[in-house]
N, C-alpha and C. Protein backbone atom coordinates (compact mmCIF):
# COMPACT_ATOMS: atom_id res chain seq x y z
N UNK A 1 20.18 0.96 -3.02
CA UNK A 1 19.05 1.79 -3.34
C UNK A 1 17.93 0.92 -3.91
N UNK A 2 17.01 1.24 -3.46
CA UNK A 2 15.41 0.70 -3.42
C UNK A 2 14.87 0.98 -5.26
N UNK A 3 14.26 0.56 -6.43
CA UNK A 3 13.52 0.83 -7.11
C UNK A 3 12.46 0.53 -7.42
N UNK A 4 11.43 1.25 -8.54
CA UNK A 4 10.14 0.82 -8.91
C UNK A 4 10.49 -0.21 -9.60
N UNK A 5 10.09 -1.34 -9.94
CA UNK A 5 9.83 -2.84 -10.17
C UNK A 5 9.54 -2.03 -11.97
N UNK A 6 8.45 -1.26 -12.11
CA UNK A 6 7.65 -0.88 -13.38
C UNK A 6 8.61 0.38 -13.75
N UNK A 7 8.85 1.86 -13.36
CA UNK A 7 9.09 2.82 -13.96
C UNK A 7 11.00 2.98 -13.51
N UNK A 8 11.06 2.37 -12.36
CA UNK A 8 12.48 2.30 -12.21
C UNK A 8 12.93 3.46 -11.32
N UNK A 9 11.60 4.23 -10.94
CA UNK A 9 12.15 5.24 -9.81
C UNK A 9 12.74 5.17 -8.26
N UNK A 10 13.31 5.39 -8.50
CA UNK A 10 14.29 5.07 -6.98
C UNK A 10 13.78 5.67 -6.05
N UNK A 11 13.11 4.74 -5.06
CA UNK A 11 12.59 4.95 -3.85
C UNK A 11 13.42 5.39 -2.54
N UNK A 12 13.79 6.43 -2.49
CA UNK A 12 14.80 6.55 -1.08
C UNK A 12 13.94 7.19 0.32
N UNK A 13 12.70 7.88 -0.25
CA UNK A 13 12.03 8.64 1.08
C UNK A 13 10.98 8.12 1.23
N UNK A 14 10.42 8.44 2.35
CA UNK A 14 9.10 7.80 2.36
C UNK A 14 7.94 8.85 1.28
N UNK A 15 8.32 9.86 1.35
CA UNK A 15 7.08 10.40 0.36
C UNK A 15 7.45 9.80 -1.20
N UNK A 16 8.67 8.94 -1.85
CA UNK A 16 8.11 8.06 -2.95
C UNK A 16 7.16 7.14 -2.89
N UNK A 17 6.92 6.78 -1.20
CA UNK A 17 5.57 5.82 -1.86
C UNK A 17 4.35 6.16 -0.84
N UNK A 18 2.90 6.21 -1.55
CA UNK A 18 2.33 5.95 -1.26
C UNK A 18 1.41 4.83 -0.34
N UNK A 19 0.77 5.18 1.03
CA UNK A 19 0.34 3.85 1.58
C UNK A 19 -1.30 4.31 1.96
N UNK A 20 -2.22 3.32 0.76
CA UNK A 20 -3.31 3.70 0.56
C UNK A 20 -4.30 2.54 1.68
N UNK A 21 -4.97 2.70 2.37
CA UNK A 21 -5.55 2.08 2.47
C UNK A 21 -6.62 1.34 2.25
N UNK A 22 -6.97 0.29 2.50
CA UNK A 22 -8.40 -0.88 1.75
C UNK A 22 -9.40 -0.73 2.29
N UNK A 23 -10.38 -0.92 1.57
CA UNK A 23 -11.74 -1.22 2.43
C UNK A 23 -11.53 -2.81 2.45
N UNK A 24 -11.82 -2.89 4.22
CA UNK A 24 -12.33 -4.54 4.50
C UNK A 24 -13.80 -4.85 4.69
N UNK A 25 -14.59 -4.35 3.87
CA UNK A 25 -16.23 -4.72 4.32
C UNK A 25 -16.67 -5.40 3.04
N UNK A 26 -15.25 -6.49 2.54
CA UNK A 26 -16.04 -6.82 1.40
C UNK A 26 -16.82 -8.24 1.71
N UNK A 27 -17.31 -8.70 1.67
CA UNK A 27 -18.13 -9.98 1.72
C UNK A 27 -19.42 -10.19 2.70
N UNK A 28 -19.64 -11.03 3.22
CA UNK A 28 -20.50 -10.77 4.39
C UNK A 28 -20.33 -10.37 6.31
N UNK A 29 -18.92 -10.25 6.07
CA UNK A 29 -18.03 -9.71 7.55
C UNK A 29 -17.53 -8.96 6.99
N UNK A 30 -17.74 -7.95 7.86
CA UNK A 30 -16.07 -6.60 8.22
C UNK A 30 -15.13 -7.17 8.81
N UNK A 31 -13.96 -7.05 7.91
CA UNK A 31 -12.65 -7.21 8.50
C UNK A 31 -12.46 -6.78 9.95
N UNK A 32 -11.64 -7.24 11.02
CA UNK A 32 -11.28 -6.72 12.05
C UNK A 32 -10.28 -5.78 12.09
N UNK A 33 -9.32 -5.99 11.04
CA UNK A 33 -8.35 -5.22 10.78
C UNK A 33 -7.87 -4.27 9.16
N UNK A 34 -7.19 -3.76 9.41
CA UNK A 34 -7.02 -2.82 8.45
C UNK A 34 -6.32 -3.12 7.10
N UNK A 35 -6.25 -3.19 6.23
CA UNK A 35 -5.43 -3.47 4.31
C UNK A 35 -5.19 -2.40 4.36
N UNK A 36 -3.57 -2.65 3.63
CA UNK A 36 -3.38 -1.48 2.83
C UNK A 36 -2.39 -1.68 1.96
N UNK A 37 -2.08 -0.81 0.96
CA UNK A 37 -1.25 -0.79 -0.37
C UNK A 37 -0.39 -0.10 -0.56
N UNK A 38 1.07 -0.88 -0.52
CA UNK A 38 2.16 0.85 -0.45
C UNK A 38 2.07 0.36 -2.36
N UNK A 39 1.92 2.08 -2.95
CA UNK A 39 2.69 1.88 -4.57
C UNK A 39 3.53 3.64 -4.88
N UNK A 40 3.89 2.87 -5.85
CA UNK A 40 4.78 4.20 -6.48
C UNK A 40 4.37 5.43 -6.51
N UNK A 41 4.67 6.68 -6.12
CA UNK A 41 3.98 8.06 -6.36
C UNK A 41 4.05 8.57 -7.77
N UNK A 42 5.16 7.97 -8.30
CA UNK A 42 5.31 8.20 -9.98
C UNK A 42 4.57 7.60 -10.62
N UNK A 43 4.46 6.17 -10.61
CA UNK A 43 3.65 5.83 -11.75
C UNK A 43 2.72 5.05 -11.05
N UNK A 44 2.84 4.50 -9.65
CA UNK A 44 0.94 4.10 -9.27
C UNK A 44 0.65 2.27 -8.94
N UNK A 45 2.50 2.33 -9.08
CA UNK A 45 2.61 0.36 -9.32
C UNK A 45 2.51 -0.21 -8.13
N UNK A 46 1.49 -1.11 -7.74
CA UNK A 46 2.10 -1.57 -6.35
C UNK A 46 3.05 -1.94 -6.11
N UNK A 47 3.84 -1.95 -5.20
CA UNK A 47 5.19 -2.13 -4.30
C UNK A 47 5.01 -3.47 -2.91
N UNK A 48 3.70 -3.18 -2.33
CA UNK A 48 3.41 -4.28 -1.32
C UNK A 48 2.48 -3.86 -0.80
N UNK A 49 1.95 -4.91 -0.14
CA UNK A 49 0.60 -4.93 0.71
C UNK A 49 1.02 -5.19 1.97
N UNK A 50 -0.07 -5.08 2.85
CA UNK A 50 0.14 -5.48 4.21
C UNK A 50 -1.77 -5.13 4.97
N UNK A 51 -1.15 -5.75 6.43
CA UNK A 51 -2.28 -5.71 7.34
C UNK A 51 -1.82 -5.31 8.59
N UNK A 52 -2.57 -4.21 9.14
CA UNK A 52 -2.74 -2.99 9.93
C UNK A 52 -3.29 -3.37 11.55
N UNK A 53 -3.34 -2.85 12.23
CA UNK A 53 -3.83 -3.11 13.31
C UNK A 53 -5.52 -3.23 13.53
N UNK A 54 -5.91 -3.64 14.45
CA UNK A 54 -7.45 -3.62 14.65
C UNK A 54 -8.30 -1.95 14.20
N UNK A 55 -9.24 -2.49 13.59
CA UNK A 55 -9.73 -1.59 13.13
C UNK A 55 -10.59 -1.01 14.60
N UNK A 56 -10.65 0.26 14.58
CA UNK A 56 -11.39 1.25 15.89
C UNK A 56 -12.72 1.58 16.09
């Protein structure tokens, strides 16, 4: 069994975590592709990041 790193809630479904996505338009280019942030639904901790397919 999977837990939160911070509150210790045990992650077994996908609705414990959240997967938020990023804005990539930070600097002087738009990202081509997509950020995003899985974190805890309990307490909000990130869990992991990742990168998404081409943005549309």
């Amino acid at each position: 069994m999977v837990h939160c790193p911070d509150c210790e809630t045990a992650l077994a479904d996908e609705s414990d975590v959240e997967f938020v996505e990023m804005d990539a338009t930070t600097g002087f280019f738009a990202a081509s592709k997509r950020f995003y942030l899985v974190a805890c639904t309990e307490c909000g901790a990130a869990i992991g990041s990742g990168v998404a397919g081409a943005k549309a």
